[in-house]
N, C-alpha and C. Protein backbone atom coordinates (compact mmCIF):
# COMPACT_ATOMS: atom_id res chain seq x y z
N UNK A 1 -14.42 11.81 -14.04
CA UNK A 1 -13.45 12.80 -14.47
C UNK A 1 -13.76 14.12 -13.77
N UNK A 2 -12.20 15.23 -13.60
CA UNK A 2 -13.14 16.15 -12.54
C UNK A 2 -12.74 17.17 -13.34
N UNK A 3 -12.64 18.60 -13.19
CA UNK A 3 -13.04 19.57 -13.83
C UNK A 3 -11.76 19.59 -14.69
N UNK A 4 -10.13 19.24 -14.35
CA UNK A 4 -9.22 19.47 -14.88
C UNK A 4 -8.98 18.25 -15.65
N UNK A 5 -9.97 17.72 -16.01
CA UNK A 5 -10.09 15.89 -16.66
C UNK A 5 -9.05 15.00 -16.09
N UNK A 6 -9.31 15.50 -14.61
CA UNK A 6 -7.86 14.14 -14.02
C UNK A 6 -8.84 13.07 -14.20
N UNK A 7 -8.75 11.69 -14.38
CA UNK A 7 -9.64 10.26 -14.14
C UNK A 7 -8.21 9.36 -13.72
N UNK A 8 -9.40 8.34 -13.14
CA UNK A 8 -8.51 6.91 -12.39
C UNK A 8 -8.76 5.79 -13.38
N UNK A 9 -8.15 4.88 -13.53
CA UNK A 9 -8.25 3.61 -14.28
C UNK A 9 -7.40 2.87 -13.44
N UNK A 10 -7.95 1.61 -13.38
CA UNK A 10 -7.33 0.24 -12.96
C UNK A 10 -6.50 -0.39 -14.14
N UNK A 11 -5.41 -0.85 -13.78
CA UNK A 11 -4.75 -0.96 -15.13
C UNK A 11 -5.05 -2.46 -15.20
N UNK A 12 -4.66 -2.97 -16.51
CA UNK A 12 -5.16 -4.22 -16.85
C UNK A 12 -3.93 -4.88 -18.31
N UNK A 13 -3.37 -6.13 -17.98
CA UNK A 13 -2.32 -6.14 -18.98
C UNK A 13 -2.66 -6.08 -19.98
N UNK A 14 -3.84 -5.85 -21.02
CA UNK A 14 -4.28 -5.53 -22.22
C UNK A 14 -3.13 -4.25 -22.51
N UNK A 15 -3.02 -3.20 -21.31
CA UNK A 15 -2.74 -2.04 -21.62
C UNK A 15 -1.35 -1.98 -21.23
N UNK A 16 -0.65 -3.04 -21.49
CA UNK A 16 0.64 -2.61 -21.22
C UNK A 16 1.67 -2.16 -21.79
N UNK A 17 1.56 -2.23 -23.78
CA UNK A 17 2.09 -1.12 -24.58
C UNK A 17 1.96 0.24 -23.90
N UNK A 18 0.58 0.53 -23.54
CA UNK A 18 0.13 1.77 -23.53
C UNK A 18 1.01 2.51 -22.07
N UNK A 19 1.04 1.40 -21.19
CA UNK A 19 0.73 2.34 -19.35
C UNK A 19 2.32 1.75 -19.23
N UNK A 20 3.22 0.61 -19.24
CA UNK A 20 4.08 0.28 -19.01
C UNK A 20 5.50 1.42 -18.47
N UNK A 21 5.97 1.94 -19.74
CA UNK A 21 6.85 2.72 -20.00
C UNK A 21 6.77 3.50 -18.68
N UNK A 22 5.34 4.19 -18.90
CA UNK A 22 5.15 4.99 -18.45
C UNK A 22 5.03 5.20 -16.60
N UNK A 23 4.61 4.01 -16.85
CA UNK A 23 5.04 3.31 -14.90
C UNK A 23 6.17 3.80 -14.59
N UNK A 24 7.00 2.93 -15.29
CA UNK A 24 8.46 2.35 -15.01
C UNK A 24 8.84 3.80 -14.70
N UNK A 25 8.88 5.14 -15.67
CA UNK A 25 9.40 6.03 -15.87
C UNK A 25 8.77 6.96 -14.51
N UNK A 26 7.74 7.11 -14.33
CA UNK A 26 7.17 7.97 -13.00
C UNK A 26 7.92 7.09 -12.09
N UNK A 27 7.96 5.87 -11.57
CA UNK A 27 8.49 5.44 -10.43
C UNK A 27 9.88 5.69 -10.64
N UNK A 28 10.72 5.17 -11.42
CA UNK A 28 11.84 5.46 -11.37
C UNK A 28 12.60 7.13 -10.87
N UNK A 29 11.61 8.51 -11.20
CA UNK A 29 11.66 9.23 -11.10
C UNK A 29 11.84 9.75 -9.40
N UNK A 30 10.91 9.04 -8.87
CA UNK A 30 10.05 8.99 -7.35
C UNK A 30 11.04 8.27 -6.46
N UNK A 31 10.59 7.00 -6.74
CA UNK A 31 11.36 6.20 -5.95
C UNK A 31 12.75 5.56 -5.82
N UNK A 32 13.65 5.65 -4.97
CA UNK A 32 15.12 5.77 -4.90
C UNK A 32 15.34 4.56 -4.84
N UNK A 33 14.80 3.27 -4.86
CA UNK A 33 15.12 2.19 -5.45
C UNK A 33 15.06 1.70 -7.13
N UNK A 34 16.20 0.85 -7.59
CA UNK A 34 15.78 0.80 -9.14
C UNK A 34 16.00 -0.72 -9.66
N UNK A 35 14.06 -0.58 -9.97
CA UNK A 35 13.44 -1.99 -10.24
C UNK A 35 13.34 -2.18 -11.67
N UNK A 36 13.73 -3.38 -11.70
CA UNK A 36 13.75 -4.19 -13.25
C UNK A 36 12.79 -4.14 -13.91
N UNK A 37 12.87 -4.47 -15.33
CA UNK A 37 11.34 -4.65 -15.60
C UNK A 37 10.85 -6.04 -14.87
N UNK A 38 11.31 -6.83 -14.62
CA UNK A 38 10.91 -8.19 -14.24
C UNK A 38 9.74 -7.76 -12.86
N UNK A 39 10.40 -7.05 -11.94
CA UNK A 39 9.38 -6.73 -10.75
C UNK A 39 8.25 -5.61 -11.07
N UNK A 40 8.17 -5.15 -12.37
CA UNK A 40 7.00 -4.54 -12.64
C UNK A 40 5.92 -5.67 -13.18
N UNK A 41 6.48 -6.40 -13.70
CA UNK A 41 5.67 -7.51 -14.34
C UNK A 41 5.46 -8.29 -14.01
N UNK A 42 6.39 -8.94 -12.41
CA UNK A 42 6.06 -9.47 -11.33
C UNK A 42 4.36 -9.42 -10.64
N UNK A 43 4.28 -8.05 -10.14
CA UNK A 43 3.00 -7.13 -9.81
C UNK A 43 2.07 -7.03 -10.74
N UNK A 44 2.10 -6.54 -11.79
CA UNK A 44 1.58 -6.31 -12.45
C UNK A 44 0.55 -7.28 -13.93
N UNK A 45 1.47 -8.59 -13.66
CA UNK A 45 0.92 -10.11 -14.53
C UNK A 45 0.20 -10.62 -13.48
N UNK A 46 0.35 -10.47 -11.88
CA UNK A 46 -0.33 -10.86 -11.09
C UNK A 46 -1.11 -10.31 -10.49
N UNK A 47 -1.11 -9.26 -10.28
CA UNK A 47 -2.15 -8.14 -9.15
C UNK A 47 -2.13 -7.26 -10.01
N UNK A 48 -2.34 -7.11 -11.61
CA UNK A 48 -2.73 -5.76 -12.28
C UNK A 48 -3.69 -5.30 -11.64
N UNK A 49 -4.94 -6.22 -11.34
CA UNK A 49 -6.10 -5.09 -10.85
C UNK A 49 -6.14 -4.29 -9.58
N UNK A 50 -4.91 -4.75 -9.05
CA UNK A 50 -4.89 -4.05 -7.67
C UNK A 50 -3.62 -2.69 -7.83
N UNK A 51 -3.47 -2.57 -9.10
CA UNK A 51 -2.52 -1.34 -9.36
C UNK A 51 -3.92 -0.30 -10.46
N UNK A 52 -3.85 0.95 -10.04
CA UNK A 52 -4.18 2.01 -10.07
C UNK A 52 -3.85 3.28 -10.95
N UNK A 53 -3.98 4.07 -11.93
CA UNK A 53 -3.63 4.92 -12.39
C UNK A 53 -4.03 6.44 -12.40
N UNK A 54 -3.38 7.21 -12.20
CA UNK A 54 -4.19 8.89 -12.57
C UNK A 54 -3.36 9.47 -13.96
N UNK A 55 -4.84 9.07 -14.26
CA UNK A 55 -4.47 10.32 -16.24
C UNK A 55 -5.16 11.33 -15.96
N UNK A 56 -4.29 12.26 -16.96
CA UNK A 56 -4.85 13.37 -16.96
C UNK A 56 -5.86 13.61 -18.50
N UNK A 57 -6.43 14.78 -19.18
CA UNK A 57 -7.51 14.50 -20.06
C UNK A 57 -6.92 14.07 -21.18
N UNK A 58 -5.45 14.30 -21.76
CA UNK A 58 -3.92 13.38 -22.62
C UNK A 58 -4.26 11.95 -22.46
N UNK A 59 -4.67 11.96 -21.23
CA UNK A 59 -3.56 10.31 -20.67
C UNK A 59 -2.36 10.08 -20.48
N UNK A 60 -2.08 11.51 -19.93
CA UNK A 60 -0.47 11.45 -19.54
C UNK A 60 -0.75 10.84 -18.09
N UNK A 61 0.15 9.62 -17.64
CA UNK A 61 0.28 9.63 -16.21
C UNK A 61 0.91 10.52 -15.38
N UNK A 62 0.14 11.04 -13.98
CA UNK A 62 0.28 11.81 -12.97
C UNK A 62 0.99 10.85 -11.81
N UNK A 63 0.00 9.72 -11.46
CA UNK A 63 0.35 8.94 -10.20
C UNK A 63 0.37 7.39 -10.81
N UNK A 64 0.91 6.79 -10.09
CA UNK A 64 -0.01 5.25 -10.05
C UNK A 64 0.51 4.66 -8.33
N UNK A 65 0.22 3.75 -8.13
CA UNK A 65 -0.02 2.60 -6.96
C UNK A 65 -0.16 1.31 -7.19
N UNK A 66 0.80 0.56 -7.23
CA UNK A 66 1.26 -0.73 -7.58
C UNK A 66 1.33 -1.99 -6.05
N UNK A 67 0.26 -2.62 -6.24
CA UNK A 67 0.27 -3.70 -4.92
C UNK A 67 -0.34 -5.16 -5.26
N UNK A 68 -0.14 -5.86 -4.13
CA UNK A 68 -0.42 -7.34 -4.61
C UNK A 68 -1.32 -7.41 -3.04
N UNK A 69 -1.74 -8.70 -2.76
CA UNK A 69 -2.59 -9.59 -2.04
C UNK A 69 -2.06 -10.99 -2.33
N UNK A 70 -1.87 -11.60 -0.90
CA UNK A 70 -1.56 -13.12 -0.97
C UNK A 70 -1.19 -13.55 0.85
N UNK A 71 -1.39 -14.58 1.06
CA UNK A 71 -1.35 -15.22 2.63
C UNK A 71 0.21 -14.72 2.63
N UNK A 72 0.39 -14.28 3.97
CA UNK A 72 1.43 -14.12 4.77
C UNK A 72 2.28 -15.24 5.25
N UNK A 73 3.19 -15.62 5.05
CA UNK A 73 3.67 -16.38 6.10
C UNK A 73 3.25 -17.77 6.64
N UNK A 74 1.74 -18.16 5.93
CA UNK A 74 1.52 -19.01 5.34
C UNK A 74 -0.43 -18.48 6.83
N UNK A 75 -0.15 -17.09 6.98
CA UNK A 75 -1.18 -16.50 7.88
C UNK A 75 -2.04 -15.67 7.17
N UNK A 76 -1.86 -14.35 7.65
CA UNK A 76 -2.94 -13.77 7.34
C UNK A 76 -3.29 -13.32 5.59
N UNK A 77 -3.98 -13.01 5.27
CA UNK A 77 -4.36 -12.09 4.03
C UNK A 77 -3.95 -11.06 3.59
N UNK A 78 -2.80 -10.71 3.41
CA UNK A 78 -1.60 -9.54 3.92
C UNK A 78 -2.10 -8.89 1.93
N UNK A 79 -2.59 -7.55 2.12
CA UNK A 79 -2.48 -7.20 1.10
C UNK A 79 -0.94 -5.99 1.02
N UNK A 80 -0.42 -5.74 0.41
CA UNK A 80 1.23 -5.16 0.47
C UNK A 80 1.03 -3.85 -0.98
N UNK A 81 1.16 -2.62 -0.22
CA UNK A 81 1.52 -1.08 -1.37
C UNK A 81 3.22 -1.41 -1.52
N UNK A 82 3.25 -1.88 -2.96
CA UNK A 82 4.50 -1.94 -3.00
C UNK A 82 5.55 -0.41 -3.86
N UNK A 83 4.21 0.39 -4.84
CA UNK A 83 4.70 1.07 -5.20
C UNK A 83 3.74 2.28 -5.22
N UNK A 84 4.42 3.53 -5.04
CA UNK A 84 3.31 4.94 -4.83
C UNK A 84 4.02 5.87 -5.24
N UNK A 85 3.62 6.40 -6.42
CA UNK A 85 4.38 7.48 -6.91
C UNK A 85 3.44 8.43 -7.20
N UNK A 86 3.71 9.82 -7.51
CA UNK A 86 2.88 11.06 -7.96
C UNK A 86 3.62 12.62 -8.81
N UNK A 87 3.72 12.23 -9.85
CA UNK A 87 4.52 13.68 -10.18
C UNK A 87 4.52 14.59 -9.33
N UNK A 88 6.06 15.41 -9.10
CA UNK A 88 6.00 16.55 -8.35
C UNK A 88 4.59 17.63 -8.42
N UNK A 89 5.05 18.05 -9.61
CA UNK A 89 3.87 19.34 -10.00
C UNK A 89 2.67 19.06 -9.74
N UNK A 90 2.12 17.73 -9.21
CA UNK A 90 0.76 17.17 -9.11
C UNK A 90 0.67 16.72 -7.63
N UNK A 91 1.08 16.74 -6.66
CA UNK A 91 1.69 16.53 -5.45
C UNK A 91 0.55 17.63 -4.60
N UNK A 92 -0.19 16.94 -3.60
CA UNK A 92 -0.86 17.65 -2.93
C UNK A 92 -2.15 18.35 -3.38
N UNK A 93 -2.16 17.31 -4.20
CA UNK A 93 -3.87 17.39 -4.87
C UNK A 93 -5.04 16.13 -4.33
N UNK A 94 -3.83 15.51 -3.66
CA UNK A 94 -5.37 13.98 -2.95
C UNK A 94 -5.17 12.98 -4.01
N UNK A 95 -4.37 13.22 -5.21
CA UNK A 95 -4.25 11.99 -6.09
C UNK A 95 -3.61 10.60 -5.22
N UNK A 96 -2.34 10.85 -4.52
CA UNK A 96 -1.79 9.71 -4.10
C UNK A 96 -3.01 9.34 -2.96
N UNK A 97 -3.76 10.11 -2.41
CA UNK A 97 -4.45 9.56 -1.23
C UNK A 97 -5.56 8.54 -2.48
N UNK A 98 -6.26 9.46 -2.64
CA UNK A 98 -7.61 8.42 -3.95
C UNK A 98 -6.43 7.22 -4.46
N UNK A 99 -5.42 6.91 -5.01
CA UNK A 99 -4.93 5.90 -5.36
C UNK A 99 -4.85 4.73 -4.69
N UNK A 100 -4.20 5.22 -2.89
CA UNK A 100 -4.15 4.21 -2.05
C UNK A 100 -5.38 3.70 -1.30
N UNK A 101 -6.23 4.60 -1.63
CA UNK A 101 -7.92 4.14 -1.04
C UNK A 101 -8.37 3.43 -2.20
N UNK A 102 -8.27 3.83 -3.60
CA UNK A 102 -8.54 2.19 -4.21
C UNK A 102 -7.90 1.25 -4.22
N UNK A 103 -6.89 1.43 -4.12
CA UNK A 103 -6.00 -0.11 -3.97
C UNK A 103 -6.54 -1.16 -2.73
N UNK A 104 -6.87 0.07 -1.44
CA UNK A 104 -7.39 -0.71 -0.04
C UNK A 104 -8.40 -0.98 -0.15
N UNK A 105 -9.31 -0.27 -1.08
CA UNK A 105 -10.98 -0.48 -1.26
C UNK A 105 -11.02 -2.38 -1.59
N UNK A 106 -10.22 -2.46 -2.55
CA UNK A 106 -10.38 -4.02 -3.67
C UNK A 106 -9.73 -4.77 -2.61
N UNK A 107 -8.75 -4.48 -1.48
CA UNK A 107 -8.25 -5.37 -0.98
C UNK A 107 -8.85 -5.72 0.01
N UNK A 108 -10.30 -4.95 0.63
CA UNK A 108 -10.82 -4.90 1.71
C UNK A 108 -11.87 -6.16 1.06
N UNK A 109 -12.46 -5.66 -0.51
CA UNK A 109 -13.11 -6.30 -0.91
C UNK A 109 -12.91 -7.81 -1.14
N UNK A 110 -11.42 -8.15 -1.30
CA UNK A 110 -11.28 -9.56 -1.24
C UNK A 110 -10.48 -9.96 -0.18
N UNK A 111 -11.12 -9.48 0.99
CA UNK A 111 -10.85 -9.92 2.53
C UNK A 111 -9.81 -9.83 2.87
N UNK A 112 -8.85 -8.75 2.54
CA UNK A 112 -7.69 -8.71 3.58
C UNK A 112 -7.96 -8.87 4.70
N UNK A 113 -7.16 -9.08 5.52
CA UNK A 113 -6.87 -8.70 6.78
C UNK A 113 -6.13 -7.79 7.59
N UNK A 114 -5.02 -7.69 6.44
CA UNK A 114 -3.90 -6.35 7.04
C UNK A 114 -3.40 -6.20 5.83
N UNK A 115 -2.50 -4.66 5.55
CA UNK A 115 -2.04 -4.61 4.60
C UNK A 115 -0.90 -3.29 5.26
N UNK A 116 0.18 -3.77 4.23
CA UNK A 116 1.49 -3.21 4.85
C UNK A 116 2.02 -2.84 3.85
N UNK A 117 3.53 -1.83 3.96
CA UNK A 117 4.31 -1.30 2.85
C UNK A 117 5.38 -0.77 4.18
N UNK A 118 6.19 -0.24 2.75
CA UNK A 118 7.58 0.31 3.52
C UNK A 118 7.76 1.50 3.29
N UNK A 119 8.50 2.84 3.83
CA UNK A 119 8.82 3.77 2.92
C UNK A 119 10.31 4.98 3.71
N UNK A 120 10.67 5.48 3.47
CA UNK A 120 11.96 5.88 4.07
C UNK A 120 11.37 6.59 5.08
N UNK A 121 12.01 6.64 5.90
CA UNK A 121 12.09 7.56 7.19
C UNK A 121 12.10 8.50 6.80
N UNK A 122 12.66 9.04 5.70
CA UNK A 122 12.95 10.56 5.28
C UNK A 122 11.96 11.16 4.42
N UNK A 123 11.47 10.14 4.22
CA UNK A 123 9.51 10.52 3.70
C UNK A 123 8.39 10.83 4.43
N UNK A 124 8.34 11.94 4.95
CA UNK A 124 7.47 12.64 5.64
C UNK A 124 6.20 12.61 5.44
N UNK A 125 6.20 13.16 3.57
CA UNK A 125 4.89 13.25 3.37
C UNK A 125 4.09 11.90 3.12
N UNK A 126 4.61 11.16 3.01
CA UNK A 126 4.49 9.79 2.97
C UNK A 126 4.09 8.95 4.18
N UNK A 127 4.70 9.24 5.38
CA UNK A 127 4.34 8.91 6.27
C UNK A 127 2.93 9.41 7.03
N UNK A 128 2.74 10.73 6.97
CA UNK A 128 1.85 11.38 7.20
C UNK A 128 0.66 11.16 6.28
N UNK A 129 1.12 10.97 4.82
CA UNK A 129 -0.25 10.37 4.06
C UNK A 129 -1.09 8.73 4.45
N UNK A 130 -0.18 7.90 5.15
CA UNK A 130 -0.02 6.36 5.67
C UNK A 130 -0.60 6.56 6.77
N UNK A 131 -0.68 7.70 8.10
CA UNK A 131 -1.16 7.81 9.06
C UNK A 131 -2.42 8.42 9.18
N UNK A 132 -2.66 9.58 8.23
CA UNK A 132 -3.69 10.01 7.87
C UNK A 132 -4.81 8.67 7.58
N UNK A 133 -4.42 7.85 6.77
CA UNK A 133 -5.17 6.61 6.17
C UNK A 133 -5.33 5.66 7.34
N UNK A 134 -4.47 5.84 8.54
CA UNK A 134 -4.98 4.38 9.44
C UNK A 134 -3.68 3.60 9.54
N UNK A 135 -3.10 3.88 9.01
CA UNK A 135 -1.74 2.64 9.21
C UNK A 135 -0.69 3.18 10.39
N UNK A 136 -0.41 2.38 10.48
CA UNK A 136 0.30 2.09 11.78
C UNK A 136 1.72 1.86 11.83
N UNK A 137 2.83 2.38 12.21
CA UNK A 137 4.10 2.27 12.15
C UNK A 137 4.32 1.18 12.86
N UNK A 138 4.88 0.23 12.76
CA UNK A 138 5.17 -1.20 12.68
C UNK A 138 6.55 -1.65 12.95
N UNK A 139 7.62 -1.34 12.57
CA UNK A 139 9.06 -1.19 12.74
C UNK A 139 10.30 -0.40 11.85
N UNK A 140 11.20 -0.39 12.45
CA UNK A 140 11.84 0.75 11.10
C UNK A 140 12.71 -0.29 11.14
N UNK A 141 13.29 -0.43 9.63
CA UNK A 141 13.81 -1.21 9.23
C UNK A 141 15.67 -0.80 8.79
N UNK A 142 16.62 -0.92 9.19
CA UNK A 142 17.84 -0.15 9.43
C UNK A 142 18.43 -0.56 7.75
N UNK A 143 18.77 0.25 7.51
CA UNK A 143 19.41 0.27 6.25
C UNK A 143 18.72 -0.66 4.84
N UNK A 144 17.61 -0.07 5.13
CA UNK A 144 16.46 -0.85 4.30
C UNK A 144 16.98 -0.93 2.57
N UNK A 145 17.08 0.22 2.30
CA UNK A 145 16.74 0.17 0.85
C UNK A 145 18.28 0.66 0.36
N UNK A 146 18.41 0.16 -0.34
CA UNK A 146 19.86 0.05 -1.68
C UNK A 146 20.79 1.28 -1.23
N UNK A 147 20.21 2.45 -1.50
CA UNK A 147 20.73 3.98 -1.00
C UNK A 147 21.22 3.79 0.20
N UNK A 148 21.11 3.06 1.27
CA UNK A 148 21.38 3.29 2.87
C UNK A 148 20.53 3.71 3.76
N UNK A 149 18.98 4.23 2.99
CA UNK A 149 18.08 4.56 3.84
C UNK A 149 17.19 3.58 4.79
N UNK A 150 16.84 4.05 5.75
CA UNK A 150 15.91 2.95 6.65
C UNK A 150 15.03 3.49 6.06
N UNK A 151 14.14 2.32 6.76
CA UNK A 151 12.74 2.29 6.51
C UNK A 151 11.64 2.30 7.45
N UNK A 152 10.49 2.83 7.55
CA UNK A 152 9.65 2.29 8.71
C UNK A 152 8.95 1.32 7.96
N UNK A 153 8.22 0.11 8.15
CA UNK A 153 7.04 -0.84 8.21
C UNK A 153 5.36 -0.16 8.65
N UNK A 154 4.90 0.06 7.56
CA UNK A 154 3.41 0.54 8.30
C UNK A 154 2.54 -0.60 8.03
N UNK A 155 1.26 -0.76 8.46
CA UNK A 155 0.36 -2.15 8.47
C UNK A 155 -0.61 -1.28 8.76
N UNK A 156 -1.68 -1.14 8.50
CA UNK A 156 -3.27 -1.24 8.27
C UNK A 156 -3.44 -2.14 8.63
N UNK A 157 -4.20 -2.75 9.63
CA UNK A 157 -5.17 -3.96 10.24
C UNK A 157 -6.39 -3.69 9.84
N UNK A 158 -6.89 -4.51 8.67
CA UNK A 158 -8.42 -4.27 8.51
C UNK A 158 -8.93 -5.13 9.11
N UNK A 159 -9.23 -5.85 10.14
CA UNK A 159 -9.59 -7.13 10.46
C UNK A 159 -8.84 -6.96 11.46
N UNK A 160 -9.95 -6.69 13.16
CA UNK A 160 -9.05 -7.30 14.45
C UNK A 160 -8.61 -8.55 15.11
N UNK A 161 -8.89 -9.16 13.98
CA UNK A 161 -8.04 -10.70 14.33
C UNK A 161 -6.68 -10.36 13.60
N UNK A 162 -6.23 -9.60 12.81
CA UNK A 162 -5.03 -9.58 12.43
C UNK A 162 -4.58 -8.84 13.58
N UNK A 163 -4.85 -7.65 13.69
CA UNK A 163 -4.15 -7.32 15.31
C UNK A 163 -4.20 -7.75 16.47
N UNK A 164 -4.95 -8.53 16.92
CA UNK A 164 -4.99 -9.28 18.06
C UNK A 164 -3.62 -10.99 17.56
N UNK A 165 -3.48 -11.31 16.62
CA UNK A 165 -3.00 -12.61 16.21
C UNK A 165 -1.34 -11.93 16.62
N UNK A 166 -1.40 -10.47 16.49
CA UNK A 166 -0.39 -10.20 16.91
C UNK A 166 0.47 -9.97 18.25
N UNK A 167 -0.52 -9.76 18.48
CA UNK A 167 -0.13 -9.66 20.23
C UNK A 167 -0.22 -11.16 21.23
N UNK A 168 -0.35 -12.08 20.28
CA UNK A 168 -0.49 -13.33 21.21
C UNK A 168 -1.60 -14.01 21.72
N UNK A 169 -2.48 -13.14 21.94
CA UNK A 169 -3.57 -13.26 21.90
C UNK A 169 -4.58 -12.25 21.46
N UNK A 170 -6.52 -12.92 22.17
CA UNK A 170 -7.44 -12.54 21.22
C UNK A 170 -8.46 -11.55 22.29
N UNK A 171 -8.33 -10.64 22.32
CA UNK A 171 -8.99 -9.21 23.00
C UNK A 171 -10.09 -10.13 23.14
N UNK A 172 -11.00 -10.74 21.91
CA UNK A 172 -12.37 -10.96 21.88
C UNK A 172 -12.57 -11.84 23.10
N UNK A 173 -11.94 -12.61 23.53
CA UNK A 173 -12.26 -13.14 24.24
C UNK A 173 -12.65 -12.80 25.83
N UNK A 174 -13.60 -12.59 26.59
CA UNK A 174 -13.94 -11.99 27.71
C UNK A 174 -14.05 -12.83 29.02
N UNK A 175 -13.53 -12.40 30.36
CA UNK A 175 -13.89 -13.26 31.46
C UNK A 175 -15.28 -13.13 31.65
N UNK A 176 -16.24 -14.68 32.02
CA UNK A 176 -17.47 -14.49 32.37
C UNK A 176 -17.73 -13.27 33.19
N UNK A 177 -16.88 -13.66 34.30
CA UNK A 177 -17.41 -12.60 35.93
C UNK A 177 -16.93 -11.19 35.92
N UNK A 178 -16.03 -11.47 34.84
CA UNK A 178 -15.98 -9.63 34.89
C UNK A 178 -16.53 -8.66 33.86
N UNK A 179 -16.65 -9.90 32.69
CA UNK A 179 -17.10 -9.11 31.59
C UNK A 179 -15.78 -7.92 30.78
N UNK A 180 -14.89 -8.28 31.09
CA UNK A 180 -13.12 -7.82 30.30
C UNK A 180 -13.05 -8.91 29.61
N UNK A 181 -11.98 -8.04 28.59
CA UNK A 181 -11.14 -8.86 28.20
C UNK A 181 -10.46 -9.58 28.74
N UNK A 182 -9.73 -10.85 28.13
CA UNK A 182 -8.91 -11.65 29.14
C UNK A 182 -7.75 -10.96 28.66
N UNK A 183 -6.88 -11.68 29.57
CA UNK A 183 -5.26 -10.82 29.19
C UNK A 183 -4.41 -12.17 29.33
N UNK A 184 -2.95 -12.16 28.76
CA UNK A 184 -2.45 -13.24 28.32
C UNK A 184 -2.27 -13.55 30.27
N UNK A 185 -1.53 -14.73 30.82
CA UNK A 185 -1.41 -14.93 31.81
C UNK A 185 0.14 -14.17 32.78
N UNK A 186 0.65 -13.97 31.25
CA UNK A 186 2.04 -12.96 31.85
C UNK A 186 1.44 -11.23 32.34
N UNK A 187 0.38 -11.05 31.43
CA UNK A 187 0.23 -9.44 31.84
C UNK A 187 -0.03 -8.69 32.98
């Protein structure tokens, strides 16, 4: 807890009288898509421990960070930020950053390999908080979300076999006589 009694908790469905509402209601606030309860409980019956909270010394929620972990595509270890919110008035205090570094901490811990999210083009600070962290703009996605907004795709590669699996081939691999990397045979 720090001097203004902000603390973090991992949420856990024991506490979902308690933290629920209160999700629903900060994201809904934040984010310009509008999710059911079904996709909170989606996330949250399955990857509670990988969703995140900031109370304040109340236990009023400030932020939370809502994500899952599961094989890609039937590939990699794709852990996915599906939700990141932060009250205005609390905005630019490092809460949303500490949220998404625990969420990546646990996902690093159970071996991701990459981990990705979406967020509008018109989210600046958002983007800049995603780049700050290491992630990587990935593709923008045209008329992504419900409103009409695009989206960019960011990915975190924790694991350079997830970025190399992407490009076709595997950097690691080196020519004896030159001691390089090899390169695919088109390059």
């Amino acid at each position: 807890m720090d001097d203004d009694g902000l603390h973090y908790v991992q949420y856990h469905t024991s506490k979902e009288s308690k933290y629920l509402a209160a999700i629903r209601q900060l994201i809904s606030n934040d984010l310009s898509e509008p999710y059911s309860i079904y996709v909170y409980r989606y996330f949250l019956y399955q990857w509670g421990d990988l969703c995140f909270l900031a109370l304040d010394k109340e236990e009023s929620m400030l932020g939370v960070v809502i994500s899952k972990l599961e094989p890609h595509r039937g590939g990699p270890l794709r852990g996915y930020i599906a939700m990141l919110a932060v009250k205005k008035e609390h905005r630019g205090k490092g809460i949303a950053t500490k949220l998404v570094r625990m969420a990546i901490d646990v996902m690093i811990e159970r071996d991701a390999d990459e981990i990705a999210l979406e967020t509008e083009v018109t989210n600046t600070a958002a983007m800049k908080l995603y780049e700050r962290l290491g992630f990587l703009r990935s593709k923008r996605l045209h008329r992504y979300y419900l409103n009409g907004n695009s989206a960019f795709r960011f990915v975190l590669f924790v694991k350079e076999s997830a970025f190399t699996s992407r490009l076709g081939y595997d950097y690691t691999e080196q020519n004896e006589e030159t001691n390089q990397p090899e390169l695919p045979p088109s390059a």
